[in-house]
N, C-alpha and C. Protein backbone atom coordinates (compact mmCIF):
# COMPACT_ATOMS: atom_id res chain seq x y z
N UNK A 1 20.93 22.83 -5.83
CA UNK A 1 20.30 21.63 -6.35
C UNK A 1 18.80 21.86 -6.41
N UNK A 2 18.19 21.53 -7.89
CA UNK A 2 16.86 21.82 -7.77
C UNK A 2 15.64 20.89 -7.28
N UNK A 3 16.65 19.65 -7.28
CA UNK A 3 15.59 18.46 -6.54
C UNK A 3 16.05 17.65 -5.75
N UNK A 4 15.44 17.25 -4.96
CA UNK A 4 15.53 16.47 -3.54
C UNK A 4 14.98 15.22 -3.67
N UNK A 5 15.24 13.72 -2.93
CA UNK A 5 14.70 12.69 -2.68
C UNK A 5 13.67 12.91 -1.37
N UNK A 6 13.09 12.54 -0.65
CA UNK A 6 12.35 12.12 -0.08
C UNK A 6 12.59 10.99 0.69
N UNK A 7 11.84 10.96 2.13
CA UNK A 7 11.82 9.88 3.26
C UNK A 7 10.97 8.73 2.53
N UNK A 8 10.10 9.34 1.26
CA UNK A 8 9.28 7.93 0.35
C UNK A 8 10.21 7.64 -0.01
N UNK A 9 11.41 7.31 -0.54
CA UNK A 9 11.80 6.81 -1.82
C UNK A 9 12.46 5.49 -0.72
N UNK A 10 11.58 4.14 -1.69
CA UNK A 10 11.59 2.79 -2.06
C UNK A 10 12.96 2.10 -2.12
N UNK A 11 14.12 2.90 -2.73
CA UNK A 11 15.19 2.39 -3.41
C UNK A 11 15.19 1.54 -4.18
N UNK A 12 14.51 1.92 -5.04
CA UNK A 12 14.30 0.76 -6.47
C UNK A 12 15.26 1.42 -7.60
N UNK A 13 15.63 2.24 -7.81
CA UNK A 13 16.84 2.78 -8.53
C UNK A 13 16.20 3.26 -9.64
N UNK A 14 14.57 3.29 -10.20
CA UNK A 14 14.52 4.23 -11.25
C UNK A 14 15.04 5.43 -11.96
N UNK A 15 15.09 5.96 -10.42
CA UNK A 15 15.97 7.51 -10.60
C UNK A 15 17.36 7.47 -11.15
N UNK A 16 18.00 6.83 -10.52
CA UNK A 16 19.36 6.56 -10.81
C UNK A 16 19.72 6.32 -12.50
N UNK A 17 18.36 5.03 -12.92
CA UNK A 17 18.94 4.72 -14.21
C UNK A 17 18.19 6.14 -15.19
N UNK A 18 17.42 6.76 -14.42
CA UNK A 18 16.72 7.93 -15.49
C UNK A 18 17.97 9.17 -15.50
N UNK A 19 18.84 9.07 -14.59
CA UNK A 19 19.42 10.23 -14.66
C UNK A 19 20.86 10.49 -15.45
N UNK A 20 20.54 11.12 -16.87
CA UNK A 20 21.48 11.14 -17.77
C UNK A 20 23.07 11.70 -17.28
N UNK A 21 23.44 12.44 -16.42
CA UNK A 21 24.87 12.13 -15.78
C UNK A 21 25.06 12.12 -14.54
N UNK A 22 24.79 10.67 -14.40
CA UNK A 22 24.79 9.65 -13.36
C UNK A 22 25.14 10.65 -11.94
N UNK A 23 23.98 11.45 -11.54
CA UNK A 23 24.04 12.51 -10.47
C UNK A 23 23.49 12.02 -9.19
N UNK A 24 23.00 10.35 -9.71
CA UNK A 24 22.41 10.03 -7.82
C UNK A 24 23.01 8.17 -8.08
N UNK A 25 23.02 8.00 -6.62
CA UNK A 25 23.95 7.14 -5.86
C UNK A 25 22.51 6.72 -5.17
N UNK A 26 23.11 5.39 -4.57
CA UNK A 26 22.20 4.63 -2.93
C UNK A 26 22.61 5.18 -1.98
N UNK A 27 22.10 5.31 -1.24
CA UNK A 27 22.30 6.48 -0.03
C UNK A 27 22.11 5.20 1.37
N UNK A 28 22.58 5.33 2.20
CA UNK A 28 22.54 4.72 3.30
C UNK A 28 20.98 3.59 3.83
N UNK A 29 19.91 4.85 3.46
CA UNK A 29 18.65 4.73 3.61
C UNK A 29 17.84 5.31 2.71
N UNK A 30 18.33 5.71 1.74
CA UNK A 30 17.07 6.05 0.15
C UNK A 30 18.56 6.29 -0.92
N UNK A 31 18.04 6.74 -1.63
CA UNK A 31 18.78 7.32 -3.36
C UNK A 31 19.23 8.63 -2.67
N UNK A 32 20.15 9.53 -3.02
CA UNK A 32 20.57 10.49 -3.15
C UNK A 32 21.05 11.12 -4.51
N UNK A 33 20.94 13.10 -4.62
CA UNK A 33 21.47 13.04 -5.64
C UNK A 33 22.41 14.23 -5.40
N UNK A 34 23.59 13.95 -5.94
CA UNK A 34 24.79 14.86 -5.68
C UNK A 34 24.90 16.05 -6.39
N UNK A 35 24.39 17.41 -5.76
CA UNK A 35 24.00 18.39 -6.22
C UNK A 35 25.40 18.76 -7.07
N UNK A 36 26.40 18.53 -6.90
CA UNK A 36 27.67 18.65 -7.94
C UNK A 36 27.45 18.67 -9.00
N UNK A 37 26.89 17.32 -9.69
CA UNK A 37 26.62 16.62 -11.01
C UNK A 37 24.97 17.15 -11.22
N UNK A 38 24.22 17.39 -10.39
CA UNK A 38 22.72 17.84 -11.08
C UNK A 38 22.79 18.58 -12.31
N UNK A 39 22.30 18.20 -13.05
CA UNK A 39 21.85 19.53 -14.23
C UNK A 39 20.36 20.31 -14.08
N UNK A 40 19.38 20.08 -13.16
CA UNK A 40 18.05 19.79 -13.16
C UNK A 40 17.22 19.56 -13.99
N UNK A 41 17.35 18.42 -14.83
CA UNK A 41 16.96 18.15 -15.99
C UNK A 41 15.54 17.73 -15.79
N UNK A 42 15.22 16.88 -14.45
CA UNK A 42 14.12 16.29 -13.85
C UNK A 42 13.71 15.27 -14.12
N UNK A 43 14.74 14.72 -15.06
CA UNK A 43 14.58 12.83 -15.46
C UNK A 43 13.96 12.13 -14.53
N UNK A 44 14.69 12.40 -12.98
CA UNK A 44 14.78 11.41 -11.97
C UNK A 44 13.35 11.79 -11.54
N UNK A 45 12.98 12.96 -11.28
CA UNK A 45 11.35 13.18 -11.27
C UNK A 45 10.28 12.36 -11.69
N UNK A 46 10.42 12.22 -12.89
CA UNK A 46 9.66 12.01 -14.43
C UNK A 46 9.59 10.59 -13.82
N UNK A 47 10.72 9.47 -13.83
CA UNK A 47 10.76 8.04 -13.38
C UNK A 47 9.98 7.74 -12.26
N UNK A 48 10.49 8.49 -10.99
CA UNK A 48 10.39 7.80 -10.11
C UNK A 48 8.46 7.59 -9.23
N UNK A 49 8.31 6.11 -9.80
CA UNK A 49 6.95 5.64 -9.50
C UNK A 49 6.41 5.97 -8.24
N UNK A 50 7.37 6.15 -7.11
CA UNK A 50 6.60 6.95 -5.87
C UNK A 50 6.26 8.36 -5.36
N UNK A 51 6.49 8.94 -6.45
CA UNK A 51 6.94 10.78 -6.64
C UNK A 51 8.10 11.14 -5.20
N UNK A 52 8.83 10.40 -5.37
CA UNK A 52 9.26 10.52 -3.81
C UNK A 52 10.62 11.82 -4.43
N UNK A 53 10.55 12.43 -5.21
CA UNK A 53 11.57 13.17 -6.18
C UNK A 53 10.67 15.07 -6.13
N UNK A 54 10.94 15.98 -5.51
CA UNK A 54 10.32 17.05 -5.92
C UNK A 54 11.28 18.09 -6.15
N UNK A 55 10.88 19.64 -6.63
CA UNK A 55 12.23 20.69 -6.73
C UNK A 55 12.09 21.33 -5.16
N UNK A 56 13.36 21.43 -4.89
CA UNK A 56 13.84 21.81 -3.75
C UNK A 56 13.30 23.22 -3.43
């Protein structure tokens, strides 16, 4: 997986709706993204207003 969430991330779901096959979920305590489905396209990057998104 080429990118990771972060202890920043808000859970406001930008990422989620930026990510063209639906590769991250709510996670207990932030967003997660399920390296299964990643393409590393970096949508969720690009969105997310707290940069809380970098490559692994």
């Amino acid at each position: 997986m080429a990118y990771v969430i972060s202890d920043e991330c808000i859970s406001c779901g930008a990422c989620a709706g930026a990510c063209p096959v639906e590769a991250i979920s709510e996670g207990d305590s932030k967003y997660e993204i399920d390296a299964e489905k990643c393409i590393d396209c970096g949508s969720c990057a690009a969105g997310c207003p707290v940069e809380a998104i970098s490559e692994n």
